[in-house]
Protein backbone atom coordinates (compact mmCIF):
# COMPACT_ATOMS: atom_id res chain seq x y z
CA UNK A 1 134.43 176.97 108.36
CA UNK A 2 137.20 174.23 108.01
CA UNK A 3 140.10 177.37 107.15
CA UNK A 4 138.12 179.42 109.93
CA UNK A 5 138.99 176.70 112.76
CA UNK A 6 141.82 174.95 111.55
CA UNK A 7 143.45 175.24 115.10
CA UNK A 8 141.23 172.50 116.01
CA UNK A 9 142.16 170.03 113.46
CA UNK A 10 142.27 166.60 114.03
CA UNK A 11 144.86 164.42 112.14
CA UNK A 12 145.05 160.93 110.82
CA UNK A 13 148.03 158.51 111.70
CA UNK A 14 149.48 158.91 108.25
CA UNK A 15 149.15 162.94 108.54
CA UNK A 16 151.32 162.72 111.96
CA UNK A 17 153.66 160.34 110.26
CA UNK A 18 154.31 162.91 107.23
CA UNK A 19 154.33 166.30 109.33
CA UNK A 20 156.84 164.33 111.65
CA UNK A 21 158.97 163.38 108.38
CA UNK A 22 158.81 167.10 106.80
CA UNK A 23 159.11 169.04 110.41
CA UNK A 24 161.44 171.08 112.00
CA UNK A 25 162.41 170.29 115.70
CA UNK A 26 162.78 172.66 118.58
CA UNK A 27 163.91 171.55 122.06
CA UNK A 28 162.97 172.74 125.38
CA UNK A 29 165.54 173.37 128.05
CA UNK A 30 164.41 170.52 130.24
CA UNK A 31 165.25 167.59 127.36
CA UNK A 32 168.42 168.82 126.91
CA UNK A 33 168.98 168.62 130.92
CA UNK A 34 167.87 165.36 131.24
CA UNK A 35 171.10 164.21 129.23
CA UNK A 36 172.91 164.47 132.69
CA UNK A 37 170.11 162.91 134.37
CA UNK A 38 169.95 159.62 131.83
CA UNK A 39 172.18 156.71 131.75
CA UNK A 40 174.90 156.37 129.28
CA UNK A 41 173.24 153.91 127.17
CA UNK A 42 169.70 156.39 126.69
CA UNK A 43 171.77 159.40 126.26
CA UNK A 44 174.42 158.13 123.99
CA UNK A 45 171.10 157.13 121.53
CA UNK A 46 169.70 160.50 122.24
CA UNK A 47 172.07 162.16 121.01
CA UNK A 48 172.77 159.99 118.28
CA UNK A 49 169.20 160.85 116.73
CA UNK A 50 170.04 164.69 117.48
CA UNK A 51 173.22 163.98 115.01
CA UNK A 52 170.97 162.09 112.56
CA UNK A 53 168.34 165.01 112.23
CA UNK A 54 170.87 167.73 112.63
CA UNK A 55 169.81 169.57 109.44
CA UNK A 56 166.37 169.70 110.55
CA UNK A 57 166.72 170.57 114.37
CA UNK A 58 166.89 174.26 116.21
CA UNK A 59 166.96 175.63 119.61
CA UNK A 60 165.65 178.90 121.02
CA UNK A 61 168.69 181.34 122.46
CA UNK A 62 166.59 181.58 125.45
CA UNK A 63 166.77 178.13 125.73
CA UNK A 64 170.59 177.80 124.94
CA UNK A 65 170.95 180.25 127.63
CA UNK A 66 168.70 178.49 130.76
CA UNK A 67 170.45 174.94 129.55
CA UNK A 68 174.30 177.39 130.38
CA UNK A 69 172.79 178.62 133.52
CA UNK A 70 171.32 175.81 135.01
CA UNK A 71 173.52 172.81 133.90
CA UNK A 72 175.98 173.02 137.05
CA UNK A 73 173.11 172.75 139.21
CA UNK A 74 171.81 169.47 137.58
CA UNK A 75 175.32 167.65 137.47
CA UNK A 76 175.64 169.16 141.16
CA UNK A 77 172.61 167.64 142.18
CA UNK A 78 173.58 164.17 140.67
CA UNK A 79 176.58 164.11 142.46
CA UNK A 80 174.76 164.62 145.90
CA UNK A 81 172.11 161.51 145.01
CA UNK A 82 174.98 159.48 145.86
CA UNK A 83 175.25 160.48 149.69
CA UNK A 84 171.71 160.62 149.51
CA UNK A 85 171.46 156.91 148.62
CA UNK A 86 174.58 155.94 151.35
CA UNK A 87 172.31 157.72 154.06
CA UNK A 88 168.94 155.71 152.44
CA UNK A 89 171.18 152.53 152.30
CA UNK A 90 172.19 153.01 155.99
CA UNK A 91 168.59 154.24 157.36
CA UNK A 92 167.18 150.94 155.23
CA UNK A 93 170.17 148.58 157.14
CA UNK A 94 168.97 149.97 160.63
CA UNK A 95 164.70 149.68 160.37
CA UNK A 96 165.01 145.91 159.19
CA UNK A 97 167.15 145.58 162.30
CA UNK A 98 164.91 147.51 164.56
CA UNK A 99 162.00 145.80 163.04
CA UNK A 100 163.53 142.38 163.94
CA UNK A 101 164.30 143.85 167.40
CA UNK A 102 160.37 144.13 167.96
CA UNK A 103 159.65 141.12 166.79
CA UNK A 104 161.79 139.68 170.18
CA UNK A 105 162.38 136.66 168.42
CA UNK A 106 165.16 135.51 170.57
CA UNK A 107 162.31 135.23 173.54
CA UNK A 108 159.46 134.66 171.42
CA UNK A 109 160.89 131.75 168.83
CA UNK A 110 163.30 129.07 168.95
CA UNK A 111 163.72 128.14 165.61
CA UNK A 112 164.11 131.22 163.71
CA UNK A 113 167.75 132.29 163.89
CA UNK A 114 168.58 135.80 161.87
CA UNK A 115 172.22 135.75 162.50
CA UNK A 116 172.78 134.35 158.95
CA UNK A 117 170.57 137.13 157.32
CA UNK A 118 171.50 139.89 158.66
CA UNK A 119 175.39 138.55 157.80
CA UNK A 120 174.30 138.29 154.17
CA UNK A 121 172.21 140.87 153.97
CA UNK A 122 175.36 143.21 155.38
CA UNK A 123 177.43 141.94 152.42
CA UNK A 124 174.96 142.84 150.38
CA UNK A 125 175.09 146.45 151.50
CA UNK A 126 178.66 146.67 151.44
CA UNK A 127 178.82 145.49 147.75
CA UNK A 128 176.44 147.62 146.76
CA UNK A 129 178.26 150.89 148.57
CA UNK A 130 181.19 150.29 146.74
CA UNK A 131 179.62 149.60 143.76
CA UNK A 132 178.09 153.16 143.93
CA UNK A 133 181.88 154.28 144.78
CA UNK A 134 182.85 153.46 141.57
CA UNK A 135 180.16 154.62 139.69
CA UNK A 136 180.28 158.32 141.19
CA UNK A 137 184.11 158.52 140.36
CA UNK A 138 182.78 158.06 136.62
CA UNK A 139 179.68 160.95 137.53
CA UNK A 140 180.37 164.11 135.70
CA UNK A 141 182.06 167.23 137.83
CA UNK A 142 181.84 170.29 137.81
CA UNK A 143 185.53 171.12 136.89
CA UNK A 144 185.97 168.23 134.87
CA UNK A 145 185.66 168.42 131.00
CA UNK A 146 182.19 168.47 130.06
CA UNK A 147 181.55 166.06 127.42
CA UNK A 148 177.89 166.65 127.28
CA UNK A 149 177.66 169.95 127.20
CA UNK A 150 180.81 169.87 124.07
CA UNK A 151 178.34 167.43 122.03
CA UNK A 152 174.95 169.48 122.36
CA UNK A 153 177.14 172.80 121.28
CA UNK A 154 178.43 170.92 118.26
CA UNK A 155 175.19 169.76 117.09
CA UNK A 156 173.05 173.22 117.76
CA UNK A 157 176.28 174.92 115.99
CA UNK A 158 174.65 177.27 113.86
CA UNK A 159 171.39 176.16 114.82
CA UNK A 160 170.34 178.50 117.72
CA UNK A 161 168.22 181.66 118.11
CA UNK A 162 169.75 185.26 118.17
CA UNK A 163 169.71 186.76 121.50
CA UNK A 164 167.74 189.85 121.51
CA UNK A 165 169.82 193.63 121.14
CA UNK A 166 167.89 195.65 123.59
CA UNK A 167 166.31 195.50 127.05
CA UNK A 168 163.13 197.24 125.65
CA UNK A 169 162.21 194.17 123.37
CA UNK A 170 162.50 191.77 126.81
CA UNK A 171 160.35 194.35 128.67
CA UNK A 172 157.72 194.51 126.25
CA UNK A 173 157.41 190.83 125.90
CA UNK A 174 156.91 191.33 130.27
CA UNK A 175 154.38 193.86 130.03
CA UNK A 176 152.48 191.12 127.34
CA UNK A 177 153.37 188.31 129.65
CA UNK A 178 151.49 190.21 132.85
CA UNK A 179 148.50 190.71 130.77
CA UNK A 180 148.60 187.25 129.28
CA UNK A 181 149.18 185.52 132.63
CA UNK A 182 146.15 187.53 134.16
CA UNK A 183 143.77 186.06 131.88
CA UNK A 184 145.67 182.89 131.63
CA UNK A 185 146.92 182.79 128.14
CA UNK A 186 149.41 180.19 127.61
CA UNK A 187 152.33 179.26 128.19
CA UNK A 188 154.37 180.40 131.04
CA UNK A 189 151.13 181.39 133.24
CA UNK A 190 151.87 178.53 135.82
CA UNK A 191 155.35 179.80 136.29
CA UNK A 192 154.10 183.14 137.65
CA UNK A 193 155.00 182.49 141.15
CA UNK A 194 158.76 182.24 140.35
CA UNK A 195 160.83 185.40 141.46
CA UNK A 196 164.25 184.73 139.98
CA UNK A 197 165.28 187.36 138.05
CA UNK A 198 169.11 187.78 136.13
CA UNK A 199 171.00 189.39 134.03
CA UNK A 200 172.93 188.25 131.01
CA UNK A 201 174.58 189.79 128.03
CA UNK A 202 173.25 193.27 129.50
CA UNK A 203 169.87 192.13 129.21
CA UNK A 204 167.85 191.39 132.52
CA UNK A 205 165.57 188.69 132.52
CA UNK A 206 162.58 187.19 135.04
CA UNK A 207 162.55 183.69 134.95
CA UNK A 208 158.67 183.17 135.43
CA UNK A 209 158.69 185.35 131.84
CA UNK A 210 161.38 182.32 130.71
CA UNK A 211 158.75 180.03 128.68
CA UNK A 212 156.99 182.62 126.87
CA UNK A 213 159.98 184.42 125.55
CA UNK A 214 160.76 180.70 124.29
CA UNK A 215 157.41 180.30 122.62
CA UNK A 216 158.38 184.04 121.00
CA UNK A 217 161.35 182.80 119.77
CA UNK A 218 159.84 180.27 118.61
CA UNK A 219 156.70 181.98 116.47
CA UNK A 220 159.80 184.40 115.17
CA UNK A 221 161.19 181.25 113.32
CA UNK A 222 158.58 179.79 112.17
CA UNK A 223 158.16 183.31 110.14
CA UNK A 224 161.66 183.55 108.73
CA UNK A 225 162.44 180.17 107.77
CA UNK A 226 159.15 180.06 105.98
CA UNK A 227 158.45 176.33 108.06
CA UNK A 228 155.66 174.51 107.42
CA UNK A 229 155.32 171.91 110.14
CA UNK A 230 156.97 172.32 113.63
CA UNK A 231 157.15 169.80 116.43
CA UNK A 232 158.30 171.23 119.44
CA UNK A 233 159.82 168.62 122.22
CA UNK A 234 159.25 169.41 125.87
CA UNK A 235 159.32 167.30 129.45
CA UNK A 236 156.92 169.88 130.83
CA UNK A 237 153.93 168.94 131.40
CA UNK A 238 151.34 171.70 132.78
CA UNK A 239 148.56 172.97 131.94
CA UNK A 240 150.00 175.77 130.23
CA UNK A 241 151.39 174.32 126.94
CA UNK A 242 149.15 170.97 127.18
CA UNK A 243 145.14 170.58 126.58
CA UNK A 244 143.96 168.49 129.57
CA UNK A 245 141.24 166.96 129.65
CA UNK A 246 140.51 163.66 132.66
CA UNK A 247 144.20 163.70 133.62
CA UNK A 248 145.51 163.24 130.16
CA UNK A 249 147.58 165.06 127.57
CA UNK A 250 145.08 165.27 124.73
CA UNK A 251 147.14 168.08 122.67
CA UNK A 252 149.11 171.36 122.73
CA UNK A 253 146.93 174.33 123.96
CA UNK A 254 144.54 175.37 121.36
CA UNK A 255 145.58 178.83 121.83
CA UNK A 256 149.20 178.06 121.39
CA UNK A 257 148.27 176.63 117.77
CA UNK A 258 146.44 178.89 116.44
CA UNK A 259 148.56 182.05 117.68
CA UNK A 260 151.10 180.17 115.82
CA UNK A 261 149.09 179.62 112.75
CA UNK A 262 148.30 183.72 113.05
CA UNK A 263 151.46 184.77 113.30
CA UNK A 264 152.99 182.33 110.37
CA UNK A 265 152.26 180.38 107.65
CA UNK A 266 152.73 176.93 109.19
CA UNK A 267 150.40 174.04 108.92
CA UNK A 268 151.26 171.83 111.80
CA UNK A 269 152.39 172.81 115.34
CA UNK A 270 152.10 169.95 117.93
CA UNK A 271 154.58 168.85 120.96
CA UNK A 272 155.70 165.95 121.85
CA UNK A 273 157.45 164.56 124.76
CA UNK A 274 160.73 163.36 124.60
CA UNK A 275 159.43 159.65 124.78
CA UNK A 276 157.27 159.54 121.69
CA UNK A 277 159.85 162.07 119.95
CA UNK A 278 162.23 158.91 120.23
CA UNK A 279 159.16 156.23 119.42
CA UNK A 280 158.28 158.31 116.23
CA UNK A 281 162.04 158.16 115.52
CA UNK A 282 162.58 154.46 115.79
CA UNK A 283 159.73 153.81 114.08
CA UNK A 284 160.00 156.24 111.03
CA UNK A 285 163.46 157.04 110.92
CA UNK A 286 164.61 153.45 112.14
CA UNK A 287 167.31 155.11 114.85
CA UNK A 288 168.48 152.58 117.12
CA UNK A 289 166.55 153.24 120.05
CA UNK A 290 165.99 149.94 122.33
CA UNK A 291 163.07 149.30 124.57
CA UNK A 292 165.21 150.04 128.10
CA UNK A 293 165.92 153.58 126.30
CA UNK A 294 162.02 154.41 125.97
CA UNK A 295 161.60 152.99 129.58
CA UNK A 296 163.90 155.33 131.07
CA UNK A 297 163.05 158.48 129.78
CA UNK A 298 159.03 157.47 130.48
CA UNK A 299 160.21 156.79 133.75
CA UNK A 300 162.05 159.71 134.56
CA UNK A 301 159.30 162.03 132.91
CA UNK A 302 156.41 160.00 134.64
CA UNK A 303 158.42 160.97 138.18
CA UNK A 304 158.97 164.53 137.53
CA UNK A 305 162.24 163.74 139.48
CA UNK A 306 165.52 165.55 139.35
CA UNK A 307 167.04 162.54 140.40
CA UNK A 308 168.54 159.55 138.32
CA UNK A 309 165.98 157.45 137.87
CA UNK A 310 167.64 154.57 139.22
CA UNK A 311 168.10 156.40 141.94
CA UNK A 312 164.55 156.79 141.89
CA UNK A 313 163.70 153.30 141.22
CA UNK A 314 165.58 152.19 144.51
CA UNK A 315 164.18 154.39 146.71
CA UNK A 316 160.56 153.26 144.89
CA UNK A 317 161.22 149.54 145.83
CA UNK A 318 162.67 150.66 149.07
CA UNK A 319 159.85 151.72 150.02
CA UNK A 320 157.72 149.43 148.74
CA UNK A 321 159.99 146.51 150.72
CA UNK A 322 159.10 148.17 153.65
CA UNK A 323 155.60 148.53 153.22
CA UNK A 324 155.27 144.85 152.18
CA UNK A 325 157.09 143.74 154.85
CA UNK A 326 154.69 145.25 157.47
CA UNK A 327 151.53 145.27 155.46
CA UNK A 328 149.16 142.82 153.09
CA UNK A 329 146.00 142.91 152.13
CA UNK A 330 143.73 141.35 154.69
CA UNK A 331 142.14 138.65 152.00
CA UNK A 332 145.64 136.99 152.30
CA UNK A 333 145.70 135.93 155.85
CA UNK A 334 142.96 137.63 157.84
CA UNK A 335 139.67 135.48 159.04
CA UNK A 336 136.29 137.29 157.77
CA UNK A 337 133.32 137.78 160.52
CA UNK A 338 130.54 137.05 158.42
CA UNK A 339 128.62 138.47 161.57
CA UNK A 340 130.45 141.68 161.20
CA UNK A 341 130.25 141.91 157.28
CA UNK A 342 134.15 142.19 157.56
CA UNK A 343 137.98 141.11 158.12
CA UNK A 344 139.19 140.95 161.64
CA UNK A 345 142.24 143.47 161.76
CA UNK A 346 143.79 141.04 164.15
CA UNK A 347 147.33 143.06 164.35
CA UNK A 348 146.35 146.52 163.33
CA UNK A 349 144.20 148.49 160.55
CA UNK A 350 142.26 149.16 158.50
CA UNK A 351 144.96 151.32 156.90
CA UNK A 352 144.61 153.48 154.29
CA UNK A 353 147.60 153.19 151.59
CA UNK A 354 148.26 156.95 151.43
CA UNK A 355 148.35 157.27 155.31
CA UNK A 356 151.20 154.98 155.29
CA UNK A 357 152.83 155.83 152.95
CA UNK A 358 152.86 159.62 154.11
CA UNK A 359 153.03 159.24 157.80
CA UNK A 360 156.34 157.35 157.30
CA UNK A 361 157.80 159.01 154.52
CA UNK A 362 156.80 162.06 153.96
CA UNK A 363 158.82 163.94 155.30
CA UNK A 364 161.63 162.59 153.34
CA UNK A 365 160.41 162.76 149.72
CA UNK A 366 158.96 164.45 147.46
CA UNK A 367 155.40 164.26 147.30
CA UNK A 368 155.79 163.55 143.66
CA UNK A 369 157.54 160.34 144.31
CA UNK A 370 155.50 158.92 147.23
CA UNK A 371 152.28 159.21 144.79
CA UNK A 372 154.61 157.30 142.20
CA UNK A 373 154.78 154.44 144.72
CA UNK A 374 150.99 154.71 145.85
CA UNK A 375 149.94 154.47 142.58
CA UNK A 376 151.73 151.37 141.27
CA UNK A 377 150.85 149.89 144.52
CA UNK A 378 147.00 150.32 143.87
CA UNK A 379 147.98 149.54 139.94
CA UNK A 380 148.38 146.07 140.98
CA UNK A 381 145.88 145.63 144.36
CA UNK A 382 143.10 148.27 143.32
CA UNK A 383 142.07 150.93 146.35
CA UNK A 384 141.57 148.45 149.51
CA UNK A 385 142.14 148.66 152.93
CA UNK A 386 145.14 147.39 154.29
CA UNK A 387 146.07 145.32 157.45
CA UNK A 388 149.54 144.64 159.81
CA UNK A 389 151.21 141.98 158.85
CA UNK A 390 152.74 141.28 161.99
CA UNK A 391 151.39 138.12 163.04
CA UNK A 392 153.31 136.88 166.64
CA UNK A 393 150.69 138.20 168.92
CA UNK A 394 150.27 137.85 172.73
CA UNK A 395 146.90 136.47 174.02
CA UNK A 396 145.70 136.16 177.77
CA UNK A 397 143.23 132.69 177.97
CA UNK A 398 140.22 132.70 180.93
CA UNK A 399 139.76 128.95 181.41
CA UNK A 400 136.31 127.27 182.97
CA UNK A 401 137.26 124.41 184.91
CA UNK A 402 134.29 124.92 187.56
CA UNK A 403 131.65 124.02 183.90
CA UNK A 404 133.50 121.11 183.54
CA UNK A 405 133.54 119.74 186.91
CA UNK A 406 130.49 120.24 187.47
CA UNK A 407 128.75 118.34 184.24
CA UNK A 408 130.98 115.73 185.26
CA UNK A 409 133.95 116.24 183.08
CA UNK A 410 136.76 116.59 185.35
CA UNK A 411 140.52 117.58 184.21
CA UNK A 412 139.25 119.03 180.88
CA UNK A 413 138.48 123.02 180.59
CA UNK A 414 136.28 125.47 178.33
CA UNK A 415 137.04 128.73 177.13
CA UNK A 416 135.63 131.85 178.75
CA UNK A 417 137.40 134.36 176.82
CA UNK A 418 140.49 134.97 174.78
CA UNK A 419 141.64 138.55 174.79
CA UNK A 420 144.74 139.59 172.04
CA UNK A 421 147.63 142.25 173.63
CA UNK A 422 146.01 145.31 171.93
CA UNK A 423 142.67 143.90 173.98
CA UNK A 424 140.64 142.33 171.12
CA UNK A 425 138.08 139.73 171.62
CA UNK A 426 139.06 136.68 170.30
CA UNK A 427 136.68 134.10 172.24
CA UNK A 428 134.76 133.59 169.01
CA UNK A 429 137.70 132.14 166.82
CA UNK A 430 137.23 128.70 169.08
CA UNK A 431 134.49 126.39 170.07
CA UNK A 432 133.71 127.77 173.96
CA UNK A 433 131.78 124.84 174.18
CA UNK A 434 134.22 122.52 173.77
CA UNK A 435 136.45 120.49 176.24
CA UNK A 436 139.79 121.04 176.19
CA UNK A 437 142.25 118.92 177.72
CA UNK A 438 145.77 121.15 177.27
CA UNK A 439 146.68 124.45 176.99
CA UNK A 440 148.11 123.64 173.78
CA UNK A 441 144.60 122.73 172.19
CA UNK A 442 143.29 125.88 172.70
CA UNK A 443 146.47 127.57 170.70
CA UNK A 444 146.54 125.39 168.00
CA UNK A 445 142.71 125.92 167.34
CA UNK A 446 143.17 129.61 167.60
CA UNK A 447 146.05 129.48 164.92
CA UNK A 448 144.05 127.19 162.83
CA UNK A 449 141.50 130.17 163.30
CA UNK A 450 143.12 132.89 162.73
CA UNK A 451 144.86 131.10 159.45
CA UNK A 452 148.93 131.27 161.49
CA UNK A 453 151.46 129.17 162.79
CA UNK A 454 150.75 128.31 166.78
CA UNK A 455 154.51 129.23 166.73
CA UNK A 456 153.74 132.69 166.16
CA UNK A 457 150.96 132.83 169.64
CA UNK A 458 152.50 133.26 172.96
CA UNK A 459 149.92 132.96 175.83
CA UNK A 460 149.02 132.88 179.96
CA UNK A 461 146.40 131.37 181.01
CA UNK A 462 144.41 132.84 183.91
């Protein structure tokens, strides 16, 4: 029974730690992209444990040939993230101002005074924009010599698949691919929707066909070369390679090892992303690969982003800036109604996170991204309801002189009612039975109250 299922094998630490030592490595197009996408630090040590495994690493032509077609549009869309991030910059420069505008602070407070910040906060912008000036004059063109590309051909010299002699073998491998994308055999089956199709070398080729000619490829030389362990190295992440089970890569599809294990004589497929393919290898080959390194390519596999990921990263605080600027959660500054069994959304809410977040953003990013920002929100608050943060509020006062008067207490006042600008009843946050002898009481009670500066309330009294 053990031989009969040994697809579903389960191995120790030590076993992974010897198959990794004694395997043979086999990159997917997408790693080898990401070396435009990664800063010079994390791909200069990528690349440096490519050079130290050389003898023991191979690519797929198929893969070889998706890495020639499609690197011009990866170093073309790096080059654009740095308008993108000018027009962010100058969209972020003009909210804070408009935000400030609503606040009417000139009318509303005289002793908060802007002028300085928004002078300082201008340099800031301006440094910055040059700073990304001179970083996108060292970006990699599209004319200009690629030293990238030079360095993966000179390690994978020699170390590539043969590109197949006749259109009949790619149209066979089709004809499998419908059937096996039908009945959901993996991989490739979540690519079916793609309807690129192109021609090189005289052979035509449809790209939602591209990941199952590289597992093909892949099978092919596991037979020759007589391997024994193969780890193949991959950013993708569907369904279609990976077992998931809750959410979470548990292995490579069970079908995908033993089909492998058919067709050869190998003992140990897996895949590993490129972040524990670099772990493993500072750990058992002791390649200088530094913390920041890991974090980086975790980061930009975690955001399925095309972008750089510190271009990603601002845009992810950016946002987050925003939404801390305008929202809190209401334990921090909102009075609970014990009669109501809740917070008093004073300024606004409840909000839900995602509604925000979406609503205001959504149609300028990814979906992908905003979820990256939702989720370490909610990492750090848990799933709560949020409230406006905006605190300088308007209130219209009904005084009761004729109650006073009457019992005797002339030139003092109780409160009828205290309404907020959005119309919220507010009478209950003071003592309506008490006698108040200025306007001023009443405020400073109601900021007391409501847990604010009386700076922040501006008020009529009718």
């Amino acid at each position: 029974m053990k031989n009969t299922f040994k697809s579903f094998k389960n191995f120790s630490e030590e076993e992974y730690r010897k198959y990794f030592s004694e395997a043979h490595f086999i990159f997917d197009t997408n790693v080898l992209l990401n070396l435009y996408r990664y800063q010079e630090e994390t791909k200069d040590q990528f690349l440096q444990v490519l050079e130290t495994i050389s003898d023991k690493i191979w690519i797929p032509y198929h893969v070889g040939l998706e890495f020639n077609r499609n690197r011009i549009t990866v170093i073309n869309d790096q080059n654009k993230k740095f308008d993108e991030i000018h027009k962010v910059l100058d969209k972020s420069e003009n909210e804070i101002k408009n935000e400030f505008k609503k606040l009417d602070i000139d009318n509303r407070h005289s002793l908060i005074k802007y002028d300085k910040f928004f002078e300082e906060h201008s340099k800031l912008f301006i440094s910055f924009k040059s700073e990304l000036n001179i970083l996108k004059t060292k970006q990699q063109q599209i004319r200009d010599k690629d030293e990238i590309k030079e360095k993966i051909e000179n390690i994978f010299n020699g170390k590539i698949g043969t590109p197949p002699e006749k259109q009949e073998y790619i149209d066979k491998l089709n004809k499998e691919g419908e059937n096996r994308y039908i009945n959901k055999i993996p991989p490739g089956y979540e690519d079916q929707k793609k309807e690129e199709v192109f021609a090189f070398g005289g052979i035509q080729y449809h790209g939602k066909y591209g990941d199952l000619i590289i597992w093909k490829e892949i099978i092919e030389h596991a037979k020759k070369d007589e391997i024994k362990s193969i780890i193949f190295i991959t950013d993708d992440k569907k369904e279609d390679w990976w077992q998931i089970t809750s959410g979470q890569k548990i292995s490579p599809r069970i079908e995908l090892i033993n089909e492998i294990q058919r067709e050869s004589d190998i003992d140990f497929f897996y895949i590993y992303s490129p972040e524990k393919f670099l772990t493993f290898a500072k750990d058992l080959m002791e390649a200088t690969i530094t913390e920041s390194t890991i974090e980086e390519v975790r980061y930009l596999s975690k955001t399925h982003s095309r972008r750089p990921s510190w271009v990603t990263k601002i845009i992810i605080d950016r946002i987050k800036i925003w939404f801390f600027t305008n929202y809190d959660d209401p334990a921090n500054f909102l009075p609970y109604d014990s009669r109501e069994d809740g917070y008093q959304y004073l300024f606004g809410g409840p909000y839900d996170l995602r509604d925000l977040i979406f609503s205001k953003y959504g149609d300028d990013y990814p979906e992908r991204l905003l979820n990256k920002v939702i989720e370490d929100i909610e990492e750090e608050y848990g799933h709560i309801d949020w409230a406006m943060k905006d605190r300088a509020i308007h209130v219209i006062v009904s005084a009761d002189f004729e109650t006073a008067e009457r019992i005797g207490a002339s030139g003092t006042f109780q409160v009828s009612s205290i309404l907020d600008h959005n119309g919220f009843d507010l009478s209950h946050m003071v003592d309506q039975g008490k006698h108040y002898y200025s306007q001023n009481e009443v405020i400073d009670d109601l900021a007391d109250a409501m847990m604010i500066d009386s700076n922040d309330i501006s008020y009529e009294f009718d």
